[in-house]
Protein backbone atom coordinates (compact mmCIF):
# COMPACT_ATOMS: atom_id res chain seq x y z
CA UNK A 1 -9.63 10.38 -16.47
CA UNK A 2 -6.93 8.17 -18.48
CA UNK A 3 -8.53 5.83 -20.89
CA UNK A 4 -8.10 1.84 -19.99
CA UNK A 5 -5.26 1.52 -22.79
CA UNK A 6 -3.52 5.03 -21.69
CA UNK A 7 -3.49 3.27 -17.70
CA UNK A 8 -1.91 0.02 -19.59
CA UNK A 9 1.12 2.16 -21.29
CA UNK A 10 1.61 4.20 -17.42
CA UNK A 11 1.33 1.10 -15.60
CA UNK A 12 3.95 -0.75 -18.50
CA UNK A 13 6.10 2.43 -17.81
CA UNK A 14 5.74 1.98 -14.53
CA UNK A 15 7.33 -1.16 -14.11
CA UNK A 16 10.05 -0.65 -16.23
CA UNK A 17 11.02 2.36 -14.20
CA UNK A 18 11.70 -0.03 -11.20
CA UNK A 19 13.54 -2.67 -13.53
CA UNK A 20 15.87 0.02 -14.45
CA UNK A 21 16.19 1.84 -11.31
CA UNK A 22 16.06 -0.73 -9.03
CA UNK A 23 14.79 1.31 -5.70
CA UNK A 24 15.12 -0.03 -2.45
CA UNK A 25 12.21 -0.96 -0.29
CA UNK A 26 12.12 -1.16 3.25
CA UNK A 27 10.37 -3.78 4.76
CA UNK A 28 9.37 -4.21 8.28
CA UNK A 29 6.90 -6.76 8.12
CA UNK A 30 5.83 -10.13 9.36
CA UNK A 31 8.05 -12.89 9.81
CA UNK A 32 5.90 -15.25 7.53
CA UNK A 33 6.06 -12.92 4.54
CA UNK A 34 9.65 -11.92 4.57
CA UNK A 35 11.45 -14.43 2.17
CA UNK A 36 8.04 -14.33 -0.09
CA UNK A 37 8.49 -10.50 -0.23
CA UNK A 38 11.75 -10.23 -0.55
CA UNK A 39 12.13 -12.39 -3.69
CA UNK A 40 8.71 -10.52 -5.55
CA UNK A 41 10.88 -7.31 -5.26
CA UNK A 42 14.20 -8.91 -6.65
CA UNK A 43 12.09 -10.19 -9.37
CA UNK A 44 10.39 -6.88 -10.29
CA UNK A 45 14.10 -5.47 -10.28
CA UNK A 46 13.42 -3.95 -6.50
CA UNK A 47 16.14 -4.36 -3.96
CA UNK A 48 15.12 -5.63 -0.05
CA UNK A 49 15.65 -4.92 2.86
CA UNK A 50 14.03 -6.14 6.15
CA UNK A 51 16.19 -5.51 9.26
CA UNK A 52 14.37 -4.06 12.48
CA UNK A 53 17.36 -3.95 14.44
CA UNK A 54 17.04 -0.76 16.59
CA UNK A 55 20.62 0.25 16.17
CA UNK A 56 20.72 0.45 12.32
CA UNK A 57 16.91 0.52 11.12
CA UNK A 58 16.94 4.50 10.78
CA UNK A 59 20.11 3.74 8.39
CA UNK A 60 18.53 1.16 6.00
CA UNK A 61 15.25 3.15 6.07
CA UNK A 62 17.24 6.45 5.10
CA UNK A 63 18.90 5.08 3.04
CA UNK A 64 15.96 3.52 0.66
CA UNK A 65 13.70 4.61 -1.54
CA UNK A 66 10.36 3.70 0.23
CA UNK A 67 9.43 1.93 3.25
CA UNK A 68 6.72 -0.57 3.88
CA UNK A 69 5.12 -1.11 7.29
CA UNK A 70 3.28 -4.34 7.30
CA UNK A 71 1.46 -5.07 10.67
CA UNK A 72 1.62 -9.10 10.54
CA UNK A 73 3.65 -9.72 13.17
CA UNK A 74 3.19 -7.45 15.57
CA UNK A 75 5.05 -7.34 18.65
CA UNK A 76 7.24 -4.86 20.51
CA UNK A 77 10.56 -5.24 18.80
CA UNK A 78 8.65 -4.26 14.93
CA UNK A 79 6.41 -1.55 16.78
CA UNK A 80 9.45 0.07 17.77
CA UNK A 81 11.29 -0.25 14.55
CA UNK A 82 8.14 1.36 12.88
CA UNK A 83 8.57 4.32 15.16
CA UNK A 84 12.48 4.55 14.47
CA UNK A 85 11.47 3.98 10.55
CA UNK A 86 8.88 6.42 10.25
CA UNK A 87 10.97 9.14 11.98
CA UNK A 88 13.85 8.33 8.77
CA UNK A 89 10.76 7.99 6.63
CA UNK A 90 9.20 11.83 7.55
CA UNK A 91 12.53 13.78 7.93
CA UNK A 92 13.34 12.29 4.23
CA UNK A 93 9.53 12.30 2.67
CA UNK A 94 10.03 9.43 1.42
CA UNK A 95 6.89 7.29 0.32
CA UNK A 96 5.27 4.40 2.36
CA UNK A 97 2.79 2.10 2.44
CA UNK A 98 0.54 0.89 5.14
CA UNK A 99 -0.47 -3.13 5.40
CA UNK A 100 -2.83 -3.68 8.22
CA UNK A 101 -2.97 -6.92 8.60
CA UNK A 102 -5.52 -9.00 10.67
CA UNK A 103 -6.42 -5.64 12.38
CA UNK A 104 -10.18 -6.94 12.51
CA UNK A 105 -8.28 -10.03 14.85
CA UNK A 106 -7.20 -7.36 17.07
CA UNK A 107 -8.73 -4.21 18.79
CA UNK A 108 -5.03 -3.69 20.28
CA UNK A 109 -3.63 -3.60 15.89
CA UNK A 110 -6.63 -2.03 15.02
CA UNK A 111 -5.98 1.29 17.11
CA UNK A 112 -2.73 1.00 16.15
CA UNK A 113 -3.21 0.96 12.56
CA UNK A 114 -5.70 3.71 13.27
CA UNK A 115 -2.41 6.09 14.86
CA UNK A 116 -0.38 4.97 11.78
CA UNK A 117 -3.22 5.83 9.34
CA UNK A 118 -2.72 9.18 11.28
CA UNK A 119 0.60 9.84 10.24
CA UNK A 120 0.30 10.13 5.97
CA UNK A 121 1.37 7.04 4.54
CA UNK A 122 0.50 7.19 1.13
CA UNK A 123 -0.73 4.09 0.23
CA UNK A 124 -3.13 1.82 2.03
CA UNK A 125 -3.14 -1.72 0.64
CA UNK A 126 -5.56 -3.48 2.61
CA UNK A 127 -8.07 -6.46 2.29
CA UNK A 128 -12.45 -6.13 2.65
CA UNK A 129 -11.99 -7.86 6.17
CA UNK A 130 -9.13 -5.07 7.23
CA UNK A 131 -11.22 -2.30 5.99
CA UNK A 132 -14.27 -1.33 8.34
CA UNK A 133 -11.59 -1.70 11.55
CA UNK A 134 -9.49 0.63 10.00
CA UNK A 135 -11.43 3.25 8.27
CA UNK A 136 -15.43 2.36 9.53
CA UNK A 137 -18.28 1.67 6.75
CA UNK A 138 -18.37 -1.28 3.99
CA UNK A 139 -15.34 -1.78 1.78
CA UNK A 140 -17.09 -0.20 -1.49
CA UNK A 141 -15.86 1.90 -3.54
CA UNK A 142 -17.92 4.92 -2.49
CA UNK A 143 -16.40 4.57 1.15
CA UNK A 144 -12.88 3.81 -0.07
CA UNK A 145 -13.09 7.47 -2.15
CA UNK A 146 -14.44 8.73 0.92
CA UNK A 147 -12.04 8.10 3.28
CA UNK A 148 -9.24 8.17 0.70
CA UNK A 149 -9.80 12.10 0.13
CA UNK A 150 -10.39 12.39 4.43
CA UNK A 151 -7.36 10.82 5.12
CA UNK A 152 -5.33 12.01 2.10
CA UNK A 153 -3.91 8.80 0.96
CA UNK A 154 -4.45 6.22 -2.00
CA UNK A 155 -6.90 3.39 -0.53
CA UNK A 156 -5.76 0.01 -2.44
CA UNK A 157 -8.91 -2.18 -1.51
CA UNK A 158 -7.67 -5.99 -2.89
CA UNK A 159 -9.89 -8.64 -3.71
CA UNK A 160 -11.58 -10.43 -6.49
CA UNK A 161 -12.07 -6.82 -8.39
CA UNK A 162 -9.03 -4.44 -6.63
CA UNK A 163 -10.42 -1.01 -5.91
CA UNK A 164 -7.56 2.30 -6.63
CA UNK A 165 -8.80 5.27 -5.36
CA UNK A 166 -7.17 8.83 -4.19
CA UNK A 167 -10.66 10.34 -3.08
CA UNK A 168 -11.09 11.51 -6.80
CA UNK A 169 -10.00 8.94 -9.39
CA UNK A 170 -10.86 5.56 -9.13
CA UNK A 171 -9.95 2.54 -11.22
CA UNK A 172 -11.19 -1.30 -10.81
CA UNK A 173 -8.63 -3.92 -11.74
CA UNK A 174 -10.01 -6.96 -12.58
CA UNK A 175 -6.93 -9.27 -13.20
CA UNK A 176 -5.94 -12.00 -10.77
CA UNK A 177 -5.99 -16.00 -10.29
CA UNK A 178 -8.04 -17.46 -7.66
CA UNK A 179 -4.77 -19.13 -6.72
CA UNK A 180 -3.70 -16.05 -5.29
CA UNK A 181 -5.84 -16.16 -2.07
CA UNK A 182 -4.03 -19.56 -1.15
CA UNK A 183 -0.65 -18.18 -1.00
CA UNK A 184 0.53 -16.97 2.51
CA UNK A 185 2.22 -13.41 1.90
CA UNK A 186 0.83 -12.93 -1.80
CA UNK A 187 -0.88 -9.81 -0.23
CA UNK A 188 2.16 -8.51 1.78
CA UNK A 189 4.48 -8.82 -1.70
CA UNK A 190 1.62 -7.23 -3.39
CA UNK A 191 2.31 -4.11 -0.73
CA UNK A 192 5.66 -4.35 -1.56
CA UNK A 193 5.08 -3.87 -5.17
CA UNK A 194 3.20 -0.83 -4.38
CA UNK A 195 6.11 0.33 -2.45
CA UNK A 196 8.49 -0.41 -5.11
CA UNK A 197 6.03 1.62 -7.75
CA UNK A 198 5.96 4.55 -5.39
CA UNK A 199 9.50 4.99 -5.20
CA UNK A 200 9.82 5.11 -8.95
CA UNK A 201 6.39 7.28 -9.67
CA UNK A 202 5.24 10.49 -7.52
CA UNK A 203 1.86 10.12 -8.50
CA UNK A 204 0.55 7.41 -5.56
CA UNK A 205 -2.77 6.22 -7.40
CA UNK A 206 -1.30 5.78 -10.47
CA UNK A 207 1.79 3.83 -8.57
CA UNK A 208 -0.50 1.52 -6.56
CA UNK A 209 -2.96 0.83 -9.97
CA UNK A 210 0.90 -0.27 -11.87
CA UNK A 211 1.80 -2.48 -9.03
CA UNK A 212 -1.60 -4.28 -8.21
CA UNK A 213 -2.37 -4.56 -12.20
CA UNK A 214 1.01 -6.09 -12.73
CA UNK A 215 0.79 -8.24 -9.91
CA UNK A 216 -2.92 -9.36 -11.14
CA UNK A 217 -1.73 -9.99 -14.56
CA UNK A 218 1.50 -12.26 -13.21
CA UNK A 219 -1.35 -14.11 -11.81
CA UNK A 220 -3.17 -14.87 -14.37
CA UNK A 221 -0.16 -15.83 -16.15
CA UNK A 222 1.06 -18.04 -13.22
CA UNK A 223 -2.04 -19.89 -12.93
CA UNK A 224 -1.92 -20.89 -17.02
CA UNK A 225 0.76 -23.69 -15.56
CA UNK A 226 0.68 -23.98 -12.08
CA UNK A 227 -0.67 -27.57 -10.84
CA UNK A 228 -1.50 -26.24 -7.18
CA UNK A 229 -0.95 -23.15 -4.54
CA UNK A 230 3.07 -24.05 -4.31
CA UNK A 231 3.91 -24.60 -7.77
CA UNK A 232 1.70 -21.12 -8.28
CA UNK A 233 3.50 -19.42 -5.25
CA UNK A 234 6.94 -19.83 -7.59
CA UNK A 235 5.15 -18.85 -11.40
CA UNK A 236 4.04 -15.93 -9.92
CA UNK A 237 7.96 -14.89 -9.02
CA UNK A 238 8.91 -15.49 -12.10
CA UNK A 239 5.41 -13.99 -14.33
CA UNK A 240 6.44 -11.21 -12.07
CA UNK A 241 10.30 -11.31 -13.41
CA UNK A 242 9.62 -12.20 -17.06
CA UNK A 243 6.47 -9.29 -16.67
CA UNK A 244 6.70 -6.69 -20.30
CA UNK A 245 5.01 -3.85 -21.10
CA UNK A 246 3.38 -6.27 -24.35
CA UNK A 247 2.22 -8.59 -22.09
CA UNK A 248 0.67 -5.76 -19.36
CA UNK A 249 -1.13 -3.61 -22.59
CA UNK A 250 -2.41 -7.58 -23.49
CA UNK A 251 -4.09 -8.75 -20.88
CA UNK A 252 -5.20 -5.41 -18.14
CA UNK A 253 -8.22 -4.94 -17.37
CA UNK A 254 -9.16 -1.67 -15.71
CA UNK A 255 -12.42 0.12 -15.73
């Protein structure tokens, strides 16, 4: 098991790897979190991309480096882009990351998330409310480990402590802002991140860690000047942008 400074350096390395690289990250997700998503990955150096157009989604998705399928808005027109994407996504293994969001709104999203879960994305960045719909059982970390090693995915349970587990290793990452939970799409960018960090790192637990820790650690920085939600919303972008390894061996905190 890496020691909590070693995890600082990886998830520092991390990070740079996508500011130099700059990967490209498919996004079909929900119309709410697009612009929000789109301008977390510019500022961690990521590029965007968000069409669902049916007659060039299997282009952008083949040609990126990972693909994110966020279930926010979910009506026909994404449902058949994800189909389209993950076909790009499977013939290229390339990495992606599964968002279920509001599946415990929805038995019709739930089972769908359920088929998706089926078909090896590998990373799960999900909320306590989105777990028991998707996997069954309480969102601990037991369960998480459990289901993480069944399913053979990273489980990225987010929260006031995040919980990073691959069915064997497990990390708890307690940086944040309580700002964070009053942002529409902070969540969605965060699964963004992840996809960003998997495109740059094979190595999907210690990707999804790097992403969530930075993200936690640009908002505790944010929320040092912020005045309110928006004016947070916007230091987060840029704690995000001006994010430097110094600053991530500073202030994580993983256990």
């Amino acid at each position: 098991m890496h020691a909590p400074v070693e995890l600082a350096d990886i998830a520092a390395d991390v990070m740079a790897r996508i500011r130099s690289r700059g990967p490209r990250v498919h996004c079909i997700t929900n119309t709410v979190a697009q612009n929000y998503t789109a301008n977390m990955l510019l500022a961690a150096g990521a590029v965007p991309a968000m069409t669902i157009a049916p007659e060039e989604v299997v282009s952008f998705v083949a040609g990126a480096d990972a693909l994110l399928v966020n279930l926010g808005t979910f009506d026909a027109e994404r449902r058949n882009a994800i189909e389209l994407a993950l076909g790009a996504v499977h013939a290229a293994r390339m990495p992606w990351v599964l968002d279920p969001v509001f599946i415990e709104s929805s038995p019709g999203r739930a089972q769908y998330a359920r088929d998706l879960l089926a078909r090896g994305p590998s990373a799960v960045r999900l909320n306590p409310a989105e777990f028991a719909p998707l996997f069954g059982g309480d969102p601990v970390r037991e369960t998480a480990a459990r289901v993480a090693n069944a399913c053979g995915t990273v489980v990225a349970l987010t929260g006031g402590i995040d919980i990073v587990t691959d069915g064997s290793r497990h990390i708890a990452i307690a940086n944040g802002h309580p700002l964070m939970s009053l942002v529409t799409a902070m969540g969605c960018a965060g699964s963004a991140l992840v996809g960003a960090a998997l495109a740059v790192e094979t190595d999907a637990w210690l990707a999804a860690l790097a992403a969530l820790a930075a993200l936690g650690v640009a908002g505790e920085v944010a929320g040092q000047i912020a005045r309110g939600p928006g004016s947070f919303a916007s230091a987060v972008i840029d704690a995000v942008h001006n994010l430097d390894g110094a600053m991530l061996r500073a202030r994580i905190r993983v256990s």
